[in-house]
N, C-alpha and C. Protein backbone atom coordinates (compact mmCIF):
# COMPACT_ATOMS: atom_id res chain seq x y z
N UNK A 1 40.09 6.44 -20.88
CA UNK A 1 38.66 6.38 -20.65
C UNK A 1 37.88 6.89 -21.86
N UNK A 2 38.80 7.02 -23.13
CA UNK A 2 37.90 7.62 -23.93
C UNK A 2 36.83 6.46 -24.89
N UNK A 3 37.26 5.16 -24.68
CA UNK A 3 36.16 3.98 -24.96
C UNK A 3 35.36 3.82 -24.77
N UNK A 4 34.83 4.83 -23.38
CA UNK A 4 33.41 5.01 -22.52
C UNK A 4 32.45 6.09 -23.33
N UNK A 5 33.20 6.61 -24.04
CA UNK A 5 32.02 7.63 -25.14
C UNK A 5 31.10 6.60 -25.98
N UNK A 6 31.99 5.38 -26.47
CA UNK A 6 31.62 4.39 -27.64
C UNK A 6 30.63 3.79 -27.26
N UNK A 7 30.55 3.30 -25.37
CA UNK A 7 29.32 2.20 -25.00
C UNK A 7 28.15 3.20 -24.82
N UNK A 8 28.30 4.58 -25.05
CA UNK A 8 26.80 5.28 -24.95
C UNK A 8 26.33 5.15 -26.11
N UNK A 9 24.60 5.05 -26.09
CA UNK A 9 24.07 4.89 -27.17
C UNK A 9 23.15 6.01 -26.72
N UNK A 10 22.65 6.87 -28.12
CA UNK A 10 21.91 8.25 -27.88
C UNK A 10 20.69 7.68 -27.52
N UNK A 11 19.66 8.57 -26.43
CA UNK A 11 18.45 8.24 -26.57
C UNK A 11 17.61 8.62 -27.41
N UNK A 12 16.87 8.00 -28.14
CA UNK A 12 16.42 7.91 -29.30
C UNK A 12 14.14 7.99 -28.16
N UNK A 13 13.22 8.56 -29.22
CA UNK A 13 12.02 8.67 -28.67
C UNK A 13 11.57 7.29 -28.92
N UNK A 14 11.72 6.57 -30.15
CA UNK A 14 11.54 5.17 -29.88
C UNK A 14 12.09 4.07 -29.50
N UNK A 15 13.48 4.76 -28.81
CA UNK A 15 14.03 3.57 -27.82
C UNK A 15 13.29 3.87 -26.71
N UNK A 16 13.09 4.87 -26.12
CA UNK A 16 12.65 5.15 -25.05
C UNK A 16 10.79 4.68 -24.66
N UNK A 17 10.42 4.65 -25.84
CA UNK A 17 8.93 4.45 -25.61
C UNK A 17 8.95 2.69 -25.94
N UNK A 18 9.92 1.89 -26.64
CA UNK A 18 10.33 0.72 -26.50
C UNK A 18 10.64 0.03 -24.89
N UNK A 19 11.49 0.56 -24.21
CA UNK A 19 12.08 0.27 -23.34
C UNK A 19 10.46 0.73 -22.14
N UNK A 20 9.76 1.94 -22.18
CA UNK A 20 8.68 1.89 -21.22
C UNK A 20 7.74 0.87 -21.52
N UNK A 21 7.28 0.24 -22.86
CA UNK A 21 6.63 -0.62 -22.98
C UNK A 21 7.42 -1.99 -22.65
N UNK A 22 8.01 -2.18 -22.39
CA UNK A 22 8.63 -3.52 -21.95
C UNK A 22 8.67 -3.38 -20.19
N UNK A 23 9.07 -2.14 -19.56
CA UNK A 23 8.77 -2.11 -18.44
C UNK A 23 7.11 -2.45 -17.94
N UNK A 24 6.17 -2.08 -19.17
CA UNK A 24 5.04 -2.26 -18.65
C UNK A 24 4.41 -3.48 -18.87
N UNK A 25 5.11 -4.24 -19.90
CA UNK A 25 4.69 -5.47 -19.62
C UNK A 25 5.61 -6.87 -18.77
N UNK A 26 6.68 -6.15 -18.25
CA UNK A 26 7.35 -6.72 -16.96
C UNK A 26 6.66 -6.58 -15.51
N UNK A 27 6.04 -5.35 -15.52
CA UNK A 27 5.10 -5.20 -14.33
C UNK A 27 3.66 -5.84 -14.33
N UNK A 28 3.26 -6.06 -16.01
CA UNK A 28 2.13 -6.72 -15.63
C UNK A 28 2.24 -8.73 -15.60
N UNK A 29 3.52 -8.68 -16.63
CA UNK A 29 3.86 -9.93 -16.12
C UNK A 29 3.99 -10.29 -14.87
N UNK A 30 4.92 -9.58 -13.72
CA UNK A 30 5.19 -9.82 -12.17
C UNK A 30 3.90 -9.67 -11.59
N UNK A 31 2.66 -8.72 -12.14
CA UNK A 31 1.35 -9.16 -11.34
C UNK A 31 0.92 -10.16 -11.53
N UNK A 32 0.86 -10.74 -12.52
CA UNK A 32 -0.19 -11.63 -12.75
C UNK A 32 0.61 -13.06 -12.27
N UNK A 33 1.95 -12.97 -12.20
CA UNK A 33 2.57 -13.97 -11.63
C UNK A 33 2.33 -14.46 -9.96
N UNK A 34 2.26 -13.22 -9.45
CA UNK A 34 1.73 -12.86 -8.06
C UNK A 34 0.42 -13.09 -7.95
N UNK A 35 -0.05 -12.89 -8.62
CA UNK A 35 -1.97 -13.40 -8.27
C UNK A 35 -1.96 -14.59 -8.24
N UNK A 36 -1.29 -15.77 -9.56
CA UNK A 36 -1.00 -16.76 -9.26
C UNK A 36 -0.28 -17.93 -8.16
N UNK A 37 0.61 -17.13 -7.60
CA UNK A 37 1.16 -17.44 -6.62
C UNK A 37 0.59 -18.55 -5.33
N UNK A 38 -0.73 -17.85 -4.90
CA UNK A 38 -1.55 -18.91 -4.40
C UNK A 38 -1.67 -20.33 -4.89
N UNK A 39 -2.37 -20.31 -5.77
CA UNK A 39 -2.59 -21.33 -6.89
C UNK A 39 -1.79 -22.08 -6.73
N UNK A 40 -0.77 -21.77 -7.25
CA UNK A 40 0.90 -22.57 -8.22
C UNK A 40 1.33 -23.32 -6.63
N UNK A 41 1.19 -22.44 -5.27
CA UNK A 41 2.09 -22.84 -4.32
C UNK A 41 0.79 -24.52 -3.69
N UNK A 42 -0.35 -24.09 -3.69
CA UNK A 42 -1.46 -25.35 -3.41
C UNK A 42 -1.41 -26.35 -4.32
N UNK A 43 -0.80 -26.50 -5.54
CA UNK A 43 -1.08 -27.12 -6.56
C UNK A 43 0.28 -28.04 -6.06
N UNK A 44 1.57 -27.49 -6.18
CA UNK A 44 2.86 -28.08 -5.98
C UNK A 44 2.53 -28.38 -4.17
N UNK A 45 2.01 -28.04 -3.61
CA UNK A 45 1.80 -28.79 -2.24
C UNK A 45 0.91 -30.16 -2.17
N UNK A 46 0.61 -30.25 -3.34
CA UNK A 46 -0.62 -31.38 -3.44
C UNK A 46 0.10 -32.58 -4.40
N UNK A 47 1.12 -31.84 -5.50
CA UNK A 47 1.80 -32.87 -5.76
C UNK A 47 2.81 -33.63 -5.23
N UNK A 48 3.37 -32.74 -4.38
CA UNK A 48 4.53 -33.59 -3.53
C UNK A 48 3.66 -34.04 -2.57
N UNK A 49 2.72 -34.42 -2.30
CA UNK A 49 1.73 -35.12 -1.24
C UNK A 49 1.70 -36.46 -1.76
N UNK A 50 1.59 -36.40 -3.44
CA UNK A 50 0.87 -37.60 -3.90
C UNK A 50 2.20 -38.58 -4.33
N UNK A 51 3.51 -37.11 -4.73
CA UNK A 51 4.64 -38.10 -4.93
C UNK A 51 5.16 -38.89 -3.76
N UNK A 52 5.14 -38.37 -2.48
CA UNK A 52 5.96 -38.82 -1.47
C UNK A 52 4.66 -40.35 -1.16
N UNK A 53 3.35 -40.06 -1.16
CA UNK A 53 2.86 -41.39 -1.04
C UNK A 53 2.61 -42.10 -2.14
N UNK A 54 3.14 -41.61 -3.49
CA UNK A 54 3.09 -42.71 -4.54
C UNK A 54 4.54 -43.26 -4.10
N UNK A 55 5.77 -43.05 -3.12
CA UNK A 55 7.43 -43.47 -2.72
C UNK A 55 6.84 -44.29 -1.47
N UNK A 56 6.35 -43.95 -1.12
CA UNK A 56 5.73 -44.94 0.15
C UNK A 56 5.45 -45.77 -0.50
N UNK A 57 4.14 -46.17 -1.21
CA UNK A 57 3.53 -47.35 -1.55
C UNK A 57 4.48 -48.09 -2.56
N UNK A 58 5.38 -47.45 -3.13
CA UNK A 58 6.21 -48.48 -3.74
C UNK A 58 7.43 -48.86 -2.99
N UNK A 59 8.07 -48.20 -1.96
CA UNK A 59 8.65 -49.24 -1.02
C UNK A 59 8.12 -50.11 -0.05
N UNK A 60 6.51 -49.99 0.24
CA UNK A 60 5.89 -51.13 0.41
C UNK A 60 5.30 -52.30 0.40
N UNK A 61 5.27 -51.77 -1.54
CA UNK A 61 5.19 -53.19 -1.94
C UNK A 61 6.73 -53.76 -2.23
N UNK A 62 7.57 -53.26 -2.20
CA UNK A 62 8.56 -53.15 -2.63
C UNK A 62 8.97 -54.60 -1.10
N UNK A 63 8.72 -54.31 0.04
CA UNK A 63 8.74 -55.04 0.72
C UNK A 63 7.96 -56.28 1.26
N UNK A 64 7.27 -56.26 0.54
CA UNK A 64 6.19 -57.41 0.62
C UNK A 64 6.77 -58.27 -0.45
N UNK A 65 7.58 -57.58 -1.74
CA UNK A 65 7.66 -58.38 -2.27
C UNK A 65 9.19 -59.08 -2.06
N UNK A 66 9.79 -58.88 -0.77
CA UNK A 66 10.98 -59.45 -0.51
C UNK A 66 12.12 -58.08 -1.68
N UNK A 67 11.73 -57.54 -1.93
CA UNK A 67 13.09 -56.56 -2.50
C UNK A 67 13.34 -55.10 -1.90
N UNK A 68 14.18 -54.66 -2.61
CA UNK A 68 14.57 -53.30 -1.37
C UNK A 68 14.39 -52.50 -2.64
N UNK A 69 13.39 -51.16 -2.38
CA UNK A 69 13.07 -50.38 -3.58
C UNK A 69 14.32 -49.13 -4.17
């Protein structure tokens, strides 16, 4: 087990103030992802609205015109 000394790395004041600034912009990333959330989920509910009846209307004409879409 003495290989386990090798994977420690010392903490250092600017690893540490590195690593809190990345936490803080992981938390403000996950907010602002979350505020969005609304949005993003109405937006993708509106496109699969328009894809599933843009799949309709082309297996309808699809059948009018004697072919199978």
């Amino acid at each position: 087990m003495k290989w386990k000394r090798f994977l420690r790395w010392p903490s250092t004041p600017d690893g540490q103030e590195a690593a809190e600034s990345a936490l803080r912009r992981a938390k403000a990333a996950r907010k602002e992802a979350e505020e969005r959330h609304p949005a993003v989920t109405e937006a993708a509910g509106a496109l699969r609205a328009a894809r599933q009846e843009n799949h309709f209307a082309a297996r309808f004409r699809a059948s009018i015109e004697g072919r199978s879409a």
